[in-house]
N, C-alpha and C. Protein backbone atom coordinates (compact mmCIF):
# COMPACT_ATOMS: atom_id res chain seq x y z
N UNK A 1 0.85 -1.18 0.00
CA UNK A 1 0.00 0.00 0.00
C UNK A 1 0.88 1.22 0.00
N UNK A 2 0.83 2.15 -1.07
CA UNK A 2 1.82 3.34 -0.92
C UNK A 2 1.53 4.41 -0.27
N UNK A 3 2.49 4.86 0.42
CA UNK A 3 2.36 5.80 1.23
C UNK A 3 2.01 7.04 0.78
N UNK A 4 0.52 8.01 1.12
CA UNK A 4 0.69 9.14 0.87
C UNK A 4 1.49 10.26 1.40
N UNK A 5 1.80 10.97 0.18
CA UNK A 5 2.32 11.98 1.05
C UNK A 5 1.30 13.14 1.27
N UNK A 6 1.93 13.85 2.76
CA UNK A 6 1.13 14.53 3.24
C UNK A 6 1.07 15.70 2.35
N UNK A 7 0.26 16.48 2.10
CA UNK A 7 0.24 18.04 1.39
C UNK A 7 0.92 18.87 1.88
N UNK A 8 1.91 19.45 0.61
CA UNK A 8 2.91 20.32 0.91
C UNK A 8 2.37 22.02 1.56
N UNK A 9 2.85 22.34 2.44
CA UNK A 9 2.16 23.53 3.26
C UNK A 9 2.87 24.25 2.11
N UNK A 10 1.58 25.20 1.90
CA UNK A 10 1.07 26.27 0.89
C UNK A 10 2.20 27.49 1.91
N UNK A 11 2.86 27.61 0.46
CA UNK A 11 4.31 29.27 1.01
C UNK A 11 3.05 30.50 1.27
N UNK A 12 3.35 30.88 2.30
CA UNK A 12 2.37 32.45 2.82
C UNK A 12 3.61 33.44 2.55
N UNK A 13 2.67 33.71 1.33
CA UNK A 13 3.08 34.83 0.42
C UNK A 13 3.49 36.29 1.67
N UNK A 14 4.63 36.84 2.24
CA UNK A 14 5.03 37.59 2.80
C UNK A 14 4.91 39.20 2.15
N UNK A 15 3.77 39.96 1.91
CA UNK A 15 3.84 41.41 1.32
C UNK A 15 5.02 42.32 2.21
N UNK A 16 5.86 42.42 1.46
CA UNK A 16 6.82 43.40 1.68
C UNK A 16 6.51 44.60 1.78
N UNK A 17 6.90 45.44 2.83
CA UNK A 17 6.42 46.17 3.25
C UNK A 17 7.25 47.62 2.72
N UNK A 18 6.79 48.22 2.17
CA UNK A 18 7.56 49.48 1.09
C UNK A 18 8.75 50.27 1.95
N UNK A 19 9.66 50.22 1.26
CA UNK A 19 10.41 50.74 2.82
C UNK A 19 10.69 52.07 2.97
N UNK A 20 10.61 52.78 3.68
CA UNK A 20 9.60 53.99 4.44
C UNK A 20 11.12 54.93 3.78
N UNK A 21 10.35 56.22 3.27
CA UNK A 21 11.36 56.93 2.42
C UNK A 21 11.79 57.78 3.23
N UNK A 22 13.41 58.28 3.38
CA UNK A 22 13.66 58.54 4.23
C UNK A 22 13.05 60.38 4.39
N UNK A 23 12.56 60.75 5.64
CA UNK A 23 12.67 62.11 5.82
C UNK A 23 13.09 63.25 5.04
N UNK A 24 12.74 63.89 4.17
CA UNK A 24 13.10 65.02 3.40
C UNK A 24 13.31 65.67 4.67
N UNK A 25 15.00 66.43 4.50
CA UNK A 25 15.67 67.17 5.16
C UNK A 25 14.81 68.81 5.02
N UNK A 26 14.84 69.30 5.86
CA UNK A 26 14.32 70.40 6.13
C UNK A 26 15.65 71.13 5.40
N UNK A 27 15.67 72.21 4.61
CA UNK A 27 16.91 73.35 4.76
C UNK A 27 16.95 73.99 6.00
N UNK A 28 18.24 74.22 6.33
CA UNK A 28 18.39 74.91 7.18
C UNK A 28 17.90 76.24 6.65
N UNK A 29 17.93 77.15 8.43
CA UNK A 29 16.98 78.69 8.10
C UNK A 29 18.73 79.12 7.79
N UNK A 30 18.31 80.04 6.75
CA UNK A 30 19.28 80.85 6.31
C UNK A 30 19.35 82.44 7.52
N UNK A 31 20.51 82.57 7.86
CA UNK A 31 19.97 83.81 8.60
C UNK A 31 19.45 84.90 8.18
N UNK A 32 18.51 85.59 8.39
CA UNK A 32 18.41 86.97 7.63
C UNK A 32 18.96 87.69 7.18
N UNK A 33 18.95 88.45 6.10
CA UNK A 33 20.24 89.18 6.05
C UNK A 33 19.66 90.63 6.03
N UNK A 34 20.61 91.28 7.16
CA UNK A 34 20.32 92.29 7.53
C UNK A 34 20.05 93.64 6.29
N UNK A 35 19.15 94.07 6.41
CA UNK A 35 18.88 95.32 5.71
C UNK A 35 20.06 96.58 5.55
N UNK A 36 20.63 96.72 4.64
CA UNK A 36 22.09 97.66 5.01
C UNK A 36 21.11 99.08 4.65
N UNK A 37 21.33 99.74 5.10
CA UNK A 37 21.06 101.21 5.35
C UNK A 37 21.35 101.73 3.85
N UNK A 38 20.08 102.43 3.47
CA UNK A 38 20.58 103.00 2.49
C UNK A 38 21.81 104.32 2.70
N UNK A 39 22.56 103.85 1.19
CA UNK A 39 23.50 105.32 1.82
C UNK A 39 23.31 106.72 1.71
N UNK A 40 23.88 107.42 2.84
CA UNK A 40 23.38 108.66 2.53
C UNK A 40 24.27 109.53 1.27
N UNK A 41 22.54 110.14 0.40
CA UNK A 41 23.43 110.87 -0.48
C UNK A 41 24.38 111.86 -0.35
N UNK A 42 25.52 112.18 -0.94
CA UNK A 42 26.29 113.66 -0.34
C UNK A 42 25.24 114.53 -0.62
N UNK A 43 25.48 115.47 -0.15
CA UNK A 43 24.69 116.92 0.03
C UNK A 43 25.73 118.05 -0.41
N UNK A 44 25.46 118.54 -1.83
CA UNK A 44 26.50 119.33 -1.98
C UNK A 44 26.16 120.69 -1.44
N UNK A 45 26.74 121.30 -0.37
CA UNK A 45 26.52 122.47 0.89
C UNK A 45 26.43 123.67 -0.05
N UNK A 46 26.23 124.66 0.03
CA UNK A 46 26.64 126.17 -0.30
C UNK A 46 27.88 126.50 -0.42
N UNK A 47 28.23 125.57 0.63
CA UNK A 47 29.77 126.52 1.46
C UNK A 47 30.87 125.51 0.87
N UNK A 48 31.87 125.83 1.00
CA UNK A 48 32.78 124.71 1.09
C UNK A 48 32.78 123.90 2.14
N UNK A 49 32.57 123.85 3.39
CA UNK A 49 32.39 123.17 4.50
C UNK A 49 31.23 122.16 4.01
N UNK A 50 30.37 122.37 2.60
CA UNK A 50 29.32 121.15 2.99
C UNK A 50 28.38 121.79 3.36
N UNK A 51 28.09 122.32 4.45
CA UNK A 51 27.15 122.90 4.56
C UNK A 51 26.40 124.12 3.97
N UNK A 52 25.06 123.72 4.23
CA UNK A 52 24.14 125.13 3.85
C UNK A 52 24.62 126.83 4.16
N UNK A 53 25.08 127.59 3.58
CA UNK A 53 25.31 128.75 3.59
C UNK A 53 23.83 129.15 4.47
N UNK A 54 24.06 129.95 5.39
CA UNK A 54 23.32 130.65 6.04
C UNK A 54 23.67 132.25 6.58
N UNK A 55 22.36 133.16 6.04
CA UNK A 55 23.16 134.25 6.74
C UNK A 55 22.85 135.20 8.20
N UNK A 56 23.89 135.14 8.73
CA UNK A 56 23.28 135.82 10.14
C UNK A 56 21.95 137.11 9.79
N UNK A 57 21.23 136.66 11.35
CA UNK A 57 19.67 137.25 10.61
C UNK A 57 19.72 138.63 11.31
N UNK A 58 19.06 139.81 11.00
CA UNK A 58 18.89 140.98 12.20
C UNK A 58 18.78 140.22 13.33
N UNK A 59 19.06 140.82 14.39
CA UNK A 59 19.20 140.86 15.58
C UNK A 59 20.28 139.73 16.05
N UNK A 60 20.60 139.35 15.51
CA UNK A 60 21.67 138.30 15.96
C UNK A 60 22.90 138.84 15.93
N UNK A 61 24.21 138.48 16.77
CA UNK A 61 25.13 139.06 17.18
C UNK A 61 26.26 138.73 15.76
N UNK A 62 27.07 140.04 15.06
CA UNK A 62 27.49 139.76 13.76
C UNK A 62 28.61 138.99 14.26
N UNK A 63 29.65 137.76 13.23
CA UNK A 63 30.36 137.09 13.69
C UNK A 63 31.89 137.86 13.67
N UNK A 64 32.38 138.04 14.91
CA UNK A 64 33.97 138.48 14.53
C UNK A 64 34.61 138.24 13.20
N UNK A 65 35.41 139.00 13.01
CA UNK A 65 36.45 138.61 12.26
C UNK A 65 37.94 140.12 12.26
N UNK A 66 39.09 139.10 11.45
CA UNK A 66 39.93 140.41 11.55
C UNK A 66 40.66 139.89 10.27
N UNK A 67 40.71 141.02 8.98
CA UNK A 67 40.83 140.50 8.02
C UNK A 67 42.59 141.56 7.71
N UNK A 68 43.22 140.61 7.23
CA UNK A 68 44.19 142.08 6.20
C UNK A 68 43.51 142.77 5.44
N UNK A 69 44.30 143.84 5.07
CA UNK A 69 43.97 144.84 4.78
C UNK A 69 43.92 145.56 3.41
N UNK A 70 43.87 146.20 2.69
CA UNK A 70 44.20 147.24 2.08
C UNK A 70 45.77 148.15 2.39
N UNK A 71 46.50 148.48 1.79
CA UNK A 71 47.78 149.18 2.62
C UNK A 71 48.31 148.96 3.77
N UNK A 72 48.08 146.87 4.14
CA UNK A 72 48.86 146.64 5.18
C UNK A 72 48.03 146.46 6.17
N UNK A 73 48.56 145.87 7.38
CA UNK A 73 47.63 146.39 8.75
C UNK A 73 46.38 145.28 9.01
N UNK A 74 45.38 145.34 9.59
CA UNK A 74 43.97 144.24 9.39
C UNK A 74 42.65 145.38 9.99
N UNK A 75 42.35 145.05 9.62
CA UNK A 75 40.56 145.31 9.77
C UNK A 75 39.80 144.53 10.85
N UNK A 76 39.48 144.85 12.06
CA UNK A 76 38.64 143.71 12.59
C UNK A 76 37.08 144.75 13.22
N UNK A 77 36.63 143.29 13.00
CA UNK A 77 34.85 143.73 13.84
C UNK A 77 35.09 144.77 14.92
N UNK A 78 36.28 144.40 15.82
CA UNK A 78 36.54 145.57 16.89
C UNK A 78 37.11 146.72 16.85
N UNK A 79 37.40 147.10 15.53
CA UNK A 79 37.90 148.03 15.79
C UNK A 79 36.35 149.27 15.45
N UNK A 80 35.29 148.64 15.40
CA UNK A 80 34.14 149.56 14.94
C UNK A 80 33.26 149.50 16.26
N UNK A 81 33.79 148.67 17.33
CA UNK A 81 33.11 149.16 18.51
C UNK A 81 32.39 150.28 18.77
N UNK A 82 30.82 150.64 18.98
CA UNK A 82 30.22 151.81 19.31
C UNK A 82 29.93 152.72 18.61
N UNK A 83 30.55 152.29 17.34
CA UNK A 83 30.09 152.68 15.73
C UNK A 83 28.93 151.68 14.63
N UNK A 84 28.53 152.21 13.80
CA UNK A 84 27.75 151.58 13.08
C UNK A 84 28.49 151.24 12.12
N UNK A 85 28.49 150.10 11.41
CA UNK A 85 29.21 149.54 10.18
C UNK A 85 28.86 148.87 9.11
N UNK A 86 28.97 149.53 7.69
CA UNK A 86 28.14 149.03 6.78
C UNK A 86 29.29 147.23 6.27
N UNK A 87 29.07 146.55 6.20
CA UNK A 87 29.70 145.58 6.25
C UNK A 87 29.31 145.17 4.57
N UNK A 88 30.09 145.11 3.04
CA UNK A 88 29.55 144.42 2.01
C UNK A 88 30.65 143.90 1.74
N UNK A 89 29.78 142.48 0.99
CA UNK A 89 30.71 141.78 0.53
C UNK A 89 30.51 141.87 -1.66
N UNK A 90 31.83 141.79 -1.90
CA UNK A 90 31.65 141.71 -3.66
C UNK A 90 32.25 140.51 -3.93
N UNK A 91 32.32 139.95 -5.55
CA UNK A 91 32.58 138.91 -5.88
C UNK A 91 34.18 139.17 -5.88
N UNK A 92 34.54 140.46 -7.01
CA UNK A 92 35.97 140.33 -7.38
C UNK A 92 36.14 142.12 -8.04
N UNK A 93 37.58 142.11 -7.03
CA UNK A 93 37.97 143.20 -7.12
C UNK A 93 37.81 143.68 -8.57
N UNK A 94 37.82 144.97 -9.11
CA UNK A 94 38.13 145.74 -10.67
C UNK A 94 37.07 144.65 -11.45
N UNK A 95 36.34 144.65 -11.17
CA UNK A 95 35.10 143.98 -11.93
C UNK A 95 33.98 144.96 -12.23
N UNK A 96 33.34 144.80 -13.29
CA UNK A 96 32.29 146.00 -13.62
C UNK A 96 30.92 146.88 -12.28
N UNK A 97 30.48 145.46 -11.95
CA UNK A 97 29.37 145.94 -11.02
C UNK A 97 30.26 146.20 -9.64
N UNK A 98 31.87 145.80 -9.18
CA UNK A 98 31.87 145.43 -8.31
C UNK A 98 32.74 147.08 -7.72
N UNK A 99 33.24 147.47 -9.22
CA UNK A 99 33.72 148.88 -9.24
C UNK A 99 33.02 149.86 -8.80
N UNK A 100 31.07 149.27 -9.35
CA UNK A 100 30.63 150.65 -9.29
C UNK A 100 30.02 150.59 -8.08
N UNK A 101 29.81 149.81 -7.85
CA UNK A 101 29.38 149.41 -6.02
C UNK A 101 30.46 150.36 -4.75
N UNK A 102 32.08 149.89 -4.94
CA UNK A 102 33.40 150.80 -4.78
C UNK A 102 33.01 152.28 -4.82
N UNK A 103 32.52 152.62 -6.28
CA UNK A 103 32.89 153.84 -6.42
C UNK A 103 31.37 154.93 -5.56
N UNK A 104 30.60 154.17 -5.83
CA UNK A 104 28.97 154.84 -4.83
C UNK A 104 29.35 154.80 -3.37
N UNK A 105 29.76 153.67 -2.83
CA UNK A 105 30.07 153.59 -1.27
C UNK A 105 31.17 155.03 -1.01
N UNK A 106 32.28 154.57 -1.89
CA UNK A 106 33.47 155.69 -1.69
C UNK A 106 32.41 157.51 -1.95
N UNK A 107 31.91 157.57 -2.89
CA UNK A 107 31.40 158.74 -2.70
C UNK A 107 30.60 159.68 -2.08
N UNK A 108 29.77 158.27 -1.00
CA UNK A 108 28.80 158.69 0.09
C UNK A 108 29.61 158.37 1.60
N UNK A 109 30.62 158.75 1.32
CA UNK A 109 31.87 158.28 2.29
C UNK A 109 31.39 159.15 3.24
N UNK A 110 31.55 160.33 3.47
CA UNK A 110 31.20 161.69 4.60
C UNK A 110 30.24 161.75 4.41
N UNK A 111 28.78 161.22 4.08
CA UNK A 111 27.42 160.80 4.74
C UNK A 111 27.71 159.79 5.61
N UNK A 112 27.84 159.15 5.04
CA UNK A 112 27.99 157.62 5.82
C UNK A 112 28.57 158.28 7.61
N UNK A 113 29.98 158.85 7.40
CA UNK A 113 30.44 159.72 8.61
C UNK A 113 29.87 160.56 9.44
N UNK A 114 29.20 161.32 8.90
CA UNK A 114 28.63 162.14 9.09
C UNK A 114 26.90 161.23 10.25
N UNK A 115 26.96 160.10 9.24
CA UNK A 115 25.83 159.67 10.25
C UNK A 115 26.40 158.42 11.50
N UNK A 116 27.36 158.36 11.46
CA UNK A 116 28.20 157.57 12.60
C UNK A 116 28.09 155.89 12.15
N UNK A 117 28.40 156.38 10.60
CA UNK A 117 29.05 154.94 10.04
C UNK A 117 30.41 154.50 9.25
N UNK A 118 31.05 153.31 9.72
CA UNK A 118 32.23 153.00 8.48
C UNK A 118 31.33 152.41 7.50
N UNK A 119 32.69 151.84 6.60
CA UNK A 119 32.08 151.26 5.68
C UNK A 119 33.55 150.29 5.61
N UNK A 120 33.05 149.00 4.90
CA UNK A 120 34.49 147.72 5.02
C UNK A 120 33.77 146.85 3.59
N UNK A 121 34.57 147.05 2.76
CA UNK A 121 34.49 145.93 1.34
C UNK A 121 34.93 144.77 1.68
N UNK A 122 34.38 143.52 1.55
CA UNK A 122 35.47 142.20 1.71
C UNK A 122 35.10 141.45 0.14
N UNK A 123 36.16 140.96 0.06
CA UNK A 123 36.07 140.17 -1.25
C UNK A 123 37.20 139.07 -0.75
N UNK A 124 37.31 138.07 -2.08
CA UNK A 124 38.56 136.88 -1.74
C UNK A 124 39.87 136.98 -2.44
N UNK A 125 39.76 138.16 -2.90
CA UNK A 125 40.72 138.79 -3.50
C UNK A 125 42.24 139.00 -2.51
N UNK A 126 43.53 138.76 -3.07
CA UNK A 126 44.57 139.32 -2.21
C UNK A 126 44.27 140.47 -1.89
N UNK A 127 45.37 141.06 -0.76
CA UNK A 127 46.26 142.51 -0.54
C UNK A 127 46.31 143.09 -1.57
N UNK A 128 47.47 142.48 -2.29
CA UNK A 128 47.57 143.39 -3.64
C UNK A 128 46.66 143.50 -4.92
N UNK A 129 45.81 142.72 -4.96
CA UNK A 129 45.05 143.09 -5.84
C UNK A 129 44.07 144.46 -5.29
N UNK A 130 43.96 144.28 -4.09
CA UNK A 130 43.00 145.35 -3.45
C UNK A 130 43.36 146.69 -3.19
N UNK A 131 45.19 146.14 -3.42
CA UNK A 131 45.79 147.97 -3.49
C UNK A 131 45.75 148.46 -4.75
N UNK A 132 45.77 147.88 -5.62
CA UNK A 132 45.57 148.35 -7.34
C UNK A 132 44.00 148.64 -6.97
N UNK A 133 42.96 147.78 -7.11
CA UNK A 133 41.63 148.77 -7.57
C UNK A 133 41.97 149.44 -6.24
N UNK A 134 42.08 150.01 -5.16
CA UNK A 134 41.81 150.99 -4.49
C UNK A 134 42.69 152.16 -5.50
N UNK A 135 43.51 152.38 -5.38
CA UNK A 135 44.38 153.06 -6.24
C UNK A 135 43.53 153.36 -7.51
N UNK A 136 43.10 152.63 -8.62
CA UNK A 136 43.21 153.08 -10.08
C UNK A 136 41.68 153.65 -9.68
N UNK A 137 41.10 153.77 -8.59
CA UNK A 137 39.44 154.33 -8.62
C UNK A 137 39.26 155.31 -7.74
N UNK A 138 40.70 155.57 -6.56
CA UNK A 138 40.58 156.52 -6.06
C UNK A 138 39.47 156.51 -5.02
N UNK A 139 39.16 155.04 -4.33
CA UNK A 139 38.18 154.39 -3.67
C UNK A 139 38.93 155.14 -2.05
N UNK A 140 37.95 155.58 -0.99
CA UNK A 140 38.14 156.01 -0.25
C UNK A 140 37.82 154.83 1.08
N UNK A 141 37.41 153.66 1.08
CA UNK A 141 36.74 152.95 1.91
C UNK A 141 37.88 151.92 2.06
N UNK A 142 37.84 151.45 3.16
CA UNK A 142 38.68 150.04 3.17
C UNK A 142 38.42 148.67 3.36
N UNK A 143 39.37 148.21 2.64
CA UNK A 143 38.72 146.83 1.60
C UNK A 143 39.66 145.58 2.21
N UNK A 144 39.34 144.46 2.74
CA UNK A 144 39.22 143.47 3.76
C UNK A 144 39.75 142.26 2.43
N UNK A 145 40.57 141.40 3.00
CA UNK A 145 40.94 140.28 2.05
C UNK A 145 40.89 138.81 2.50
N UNK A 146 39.85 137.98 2.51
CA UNK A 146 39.65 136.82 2.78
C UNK A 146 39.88 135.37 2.06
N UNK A 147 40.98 135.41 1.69
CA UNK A 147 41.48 134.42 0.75
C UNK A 147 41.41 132.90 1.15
N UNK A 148 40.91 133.14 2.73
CA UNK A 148 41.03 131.80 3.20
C UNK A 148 39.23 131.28 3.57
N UNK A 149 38.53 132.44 3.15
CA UNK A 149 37.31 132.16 2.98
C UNK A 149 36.51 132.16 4.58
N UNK A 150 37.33 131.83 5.39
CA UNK A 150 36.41 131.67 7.10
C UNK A 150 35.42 133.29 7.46
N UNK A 151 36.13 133.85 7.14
CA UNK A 151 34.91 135.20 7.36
C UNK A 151 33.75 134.90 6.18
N UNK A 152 34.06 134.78 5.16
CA UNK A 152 32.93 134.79 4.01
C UNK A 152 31.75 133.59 4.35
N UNK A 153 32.44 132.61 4.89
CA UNK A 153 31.54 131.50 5.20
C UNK A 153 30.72 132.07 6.68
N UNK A 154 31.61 132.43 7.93
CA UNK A 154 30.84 132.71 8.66
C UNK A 154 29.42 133.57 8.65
N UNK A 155 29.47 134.81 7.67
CA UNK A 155 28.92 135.25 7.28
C UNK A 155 27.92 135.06 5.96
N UNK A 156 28.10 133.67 5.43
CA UNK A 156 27.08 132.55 4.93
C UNK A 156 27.27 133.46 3.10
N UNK A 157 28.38 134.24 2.92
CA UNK A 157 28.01 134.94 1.54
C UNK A 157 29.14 133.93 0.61
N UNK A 158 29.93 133.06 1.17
CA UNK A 158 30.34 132.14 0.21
C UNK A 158 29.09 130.94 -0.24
N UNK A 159 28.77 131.37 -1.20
CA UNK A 159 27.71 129.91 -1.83
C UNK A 159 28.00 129.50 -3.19
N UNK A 160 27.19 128.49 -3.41
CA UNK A 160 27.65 128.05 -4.49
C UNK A 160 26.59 128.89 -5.63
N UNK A 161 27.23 129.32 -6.71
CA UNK A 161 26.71 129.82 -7.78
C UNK A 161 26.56 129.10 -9.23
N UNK A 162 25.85 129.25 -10.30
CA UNK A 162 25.93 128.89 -11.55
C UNK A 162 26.16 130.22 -12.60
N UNK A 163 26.68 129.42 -13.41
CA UNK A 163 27.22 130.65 -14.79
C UNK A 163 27.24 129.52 -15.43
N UNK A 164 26.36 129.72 -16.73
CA UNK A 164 25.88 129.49 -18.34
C UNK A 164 26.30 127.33 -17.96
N UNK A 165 25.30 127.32 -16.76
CA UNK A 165 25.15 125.79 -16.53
C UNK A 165 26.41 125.48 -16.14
N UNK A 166 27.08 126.14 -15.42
CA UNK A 166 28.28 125.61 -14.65
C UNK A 166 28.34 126.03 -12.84
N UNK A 167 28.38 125.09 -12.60
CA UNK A 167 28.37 125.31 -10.55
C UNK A 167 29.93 125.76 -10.25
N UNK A 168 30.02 126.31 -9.59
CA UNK A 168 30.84 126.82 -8.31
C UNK A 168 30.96 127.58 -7.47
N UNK A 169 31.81 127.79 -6.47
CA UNK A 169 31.57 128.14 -5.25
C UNK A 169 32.52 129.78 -5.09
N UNK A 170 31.48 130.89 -5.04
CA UNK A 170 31.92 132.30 -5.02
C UNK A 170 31.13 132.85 -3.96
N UNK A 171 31.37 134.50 -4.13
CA UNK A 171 31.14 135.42 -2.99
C UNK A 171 29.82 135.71 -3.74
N UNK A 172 28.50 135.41 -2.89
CA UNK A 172 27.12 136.43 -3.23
C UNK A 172 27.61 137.93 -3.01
N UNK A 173 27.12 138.84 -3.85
CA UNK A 173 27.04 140.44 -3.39
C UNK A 173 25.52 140.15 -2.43
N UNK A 174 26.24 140.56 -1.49
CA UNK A 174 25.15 140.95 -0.21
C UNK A 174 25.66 141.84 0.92
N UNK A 175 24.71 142.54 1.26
CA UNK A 175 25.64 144.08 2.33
C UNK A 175 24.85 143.70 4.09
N UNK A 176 25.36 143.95 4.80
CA UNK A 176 24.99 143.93 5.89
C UNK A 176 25.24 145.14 6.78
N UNK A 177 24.28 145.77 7.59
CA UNK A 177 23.97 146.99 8.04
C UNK A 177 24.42 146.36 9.99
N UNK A 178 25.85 146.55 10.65
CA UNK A 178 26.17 146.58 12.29
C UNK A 178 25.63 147.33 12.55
N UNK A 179 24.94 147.47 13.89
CA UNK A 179 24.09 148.13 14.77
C UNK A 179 25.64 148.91 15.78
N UNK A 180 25.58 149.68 16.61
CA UNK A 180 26.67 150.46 17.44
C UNK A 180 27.04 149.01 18.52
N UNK A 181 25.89 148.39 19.08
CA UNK A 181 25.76 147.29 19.53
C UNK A 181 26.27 146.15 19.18
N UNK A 182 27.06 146.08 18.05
CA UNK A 182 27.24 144.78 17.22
C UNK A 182 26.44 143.74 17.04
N UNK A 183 25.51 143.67 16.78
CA UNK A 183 24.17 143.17 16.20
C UNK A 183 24.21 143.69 14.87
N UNK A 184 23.63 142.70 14.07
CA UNK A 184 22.92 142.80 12.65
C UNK A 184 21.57 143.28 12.24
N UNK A 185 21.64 144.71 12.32
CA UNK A 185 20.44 145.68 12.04
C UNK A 185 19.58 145.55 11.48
N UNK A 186 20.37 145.30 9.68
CA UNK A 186 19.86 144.79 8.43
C UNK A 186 20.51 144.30 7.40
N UNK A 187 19.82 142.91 6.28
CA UNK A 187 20.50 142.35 5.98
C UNK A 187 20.05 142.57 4.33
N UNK A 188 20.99 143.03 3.25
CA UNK A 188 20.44 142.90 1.73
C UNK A 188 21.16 141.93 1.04
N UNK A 189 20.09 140.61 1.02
CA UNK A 189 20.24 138.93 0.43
C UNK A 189 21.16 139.16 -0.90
N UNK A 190 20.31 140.48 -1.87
CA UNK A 190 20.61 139.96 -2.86
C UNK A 190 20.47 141.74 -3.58
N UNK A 191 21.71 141.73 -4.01
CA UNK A 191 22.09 143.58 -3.76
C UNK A 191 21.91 143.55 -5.30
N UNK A 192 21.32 144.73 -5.89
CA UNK A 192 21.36 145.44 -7.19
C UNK A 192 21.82 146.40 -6.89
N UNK A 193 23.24 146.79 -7.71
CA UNK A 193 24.55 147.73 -7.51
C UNK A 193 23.55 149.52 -7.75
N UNK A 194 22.85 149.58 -8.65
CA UNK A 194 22.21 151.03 -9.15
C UNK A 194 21.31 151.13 -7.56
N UNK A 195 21.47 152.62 -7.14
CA UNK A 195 21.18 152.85 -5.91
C UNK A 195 21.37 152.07 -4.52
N UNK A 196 21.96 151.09 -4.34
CA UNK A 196 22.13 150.52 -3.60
C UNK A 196 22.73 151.11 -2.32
N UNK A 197 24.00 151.56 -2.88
CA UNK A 197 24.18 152.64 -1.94
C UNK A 197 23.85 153.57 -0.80
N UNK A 198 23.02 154.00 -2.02
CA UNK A 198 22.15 155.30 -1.12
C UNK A 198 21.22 154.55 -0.13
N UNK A 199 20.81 153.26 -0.29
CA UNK A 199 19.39 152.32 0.43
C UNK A 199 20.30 152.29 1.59
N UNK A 200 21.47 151.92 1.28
CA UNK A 200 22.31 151.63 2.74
C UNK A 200 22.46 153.00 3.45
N UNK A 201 22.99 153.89 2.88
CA UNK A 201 23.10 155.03 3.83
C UNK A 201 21.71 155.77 4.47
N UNK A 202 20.29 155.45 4.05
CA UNK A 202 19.44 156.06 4.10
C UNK A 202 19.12 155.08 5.41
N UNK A 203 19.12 153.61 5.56
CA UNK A 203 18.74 152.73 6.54
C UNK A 203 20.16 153.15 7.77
N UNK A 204 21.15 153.60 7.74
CA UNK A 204 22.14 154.01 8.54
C UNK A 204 21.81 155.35 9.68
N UNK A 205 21.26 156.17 8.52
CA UNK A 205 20.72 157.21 9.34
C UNK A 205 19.69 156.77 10.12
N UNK A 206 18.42 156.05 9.83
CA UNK A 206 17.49 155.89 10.53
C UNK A 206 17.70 154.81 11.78
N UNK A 207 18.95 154.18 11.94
CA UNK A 207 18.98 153.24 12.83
C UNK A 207 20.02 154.05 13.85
C-alpha cells in the first residue's frame, strides 16, 4: 500500500512592506540678512564746509572777524566798537558791477560819517590786488581780504553759484547793516549795484 504523502504547506506569500522613504531634510533657516542702510546721499553744501550757507539774521550778534587789509595792517569787527558799520561783501575786485558798487560807497563816504558809520568791502581777492583797484578808482573805503574764505563763510556769503550751466563756489554780493551794539540791524540777500548805496546810507541814518 503506498504511502501518501502529506500536502505540501502552501508558502504564505510575505507582502513586503515598502520601505519607508527617508525624511526630506528640512533646509536649514538661512539667517536673515540684515537690511544695510541705504547710503546717505552727499549733500553738496553752499559753502565749502558742505554745509548750507546761512546768513546771520537781524538781531543776531554779527560774527567776529579780523581780516588784512588794504595798505597793510587788518581790519577787525573791533575796531568799529560803538560805531555803526556798513559791512559788504563783492565777488571780485576791478570787476564791472563790483567797481561801481566801490565807487557809490566811496562817494557817500562823509554821509555815511557824518551819520556815525564805516564802511568795510570784503572780497577773496589778495592785498595786492585790493591795493591796485583801491588806487586806479581813487576808492576812499577800506577793503578786507579773505582768501582763506572763514569770514565769508561765517557770514554765509560764500555759496555756491551757476554761470551758463556751470556750478561753483563764489562770494554772493550781499551788504549787511552793524548796529553800534554789534548786532545785525539789516541784511540785503541779494544787492542790485544802481542805488544801492544810497538804500544803505538812508537805513544808517534811521537806525
Amino acid at each position: 500500500m503506498a504511502t501518501r504523502k502529506p500536502p505540501a504547506k502552501r508558502a504564505i506569500q510575505r507582502t513586503a512592506k515598502p520601505a519607508s522613504k527617508p525624511a526630506a531634510k528640512t533646509p536649514a533657516k538661512m539667517p536673515a540678512a540684515k537690511a544695510s542702510s541705504p547710503a546717505k546721499a552727499k549733500t553738496s553744501g553752499k559753502s565749502s564746509s558742505g554745509k548750507s550757507a546761512e546768513l546771520p539774521a537781524p538781531g543776531s550778534k554779527a560774527p567776529a572777524f579780523s581780516l588784512p587789509r588794504d595798505g597793510g595792517g587788518t581790519v577787525a569787527l573791533a575796531d568799529f566798537a560803538g560805531r555803526k558799520l556798513v559791512l559788504y561783501f563783492y565777488p571780485r575786485a576791478d570787476t564791472s558791477g563790483c567797481t561801481k558798487e566801490a565807487i557809490d560807497f566811496s562817494r557817500l563816504h562823509g554821509d555815511f560819517a557824518r551819520a556815525g558809520t564805516e564802511i568795510v568791502g570784503v572780497s577773496a581777492d589778495p592785498v595786492a590786488a585790493q591795493d591796485k583797484f583801491k588806487a586806479k578808482h581813487k576808492l576812499t573805503i577800506a577793503l578786507g581780504s579773505d582768501e582763506k574764505h572763514r569770514m565769508l563763510e561765517a557770514y554765509g556769503v560764500w555759496q555756491e553759484k551757476s554761470l551758463y550751466g556751470r556750478k561753483f563756489l563764489g562770494i554772493a554780493r550781499i551788504t549787511f547793516l552793524i548796529g553800534a551794539d554789534g548786532r545785525i540791524a539789516k541784511v540785503w540777500p541779494r544787492v542790485f549795484v544802481d542805488g544801492h548805496a544810497e538804500d544803505v546810507l538812508a537805513a544808517a541814518k534811521a537806525l
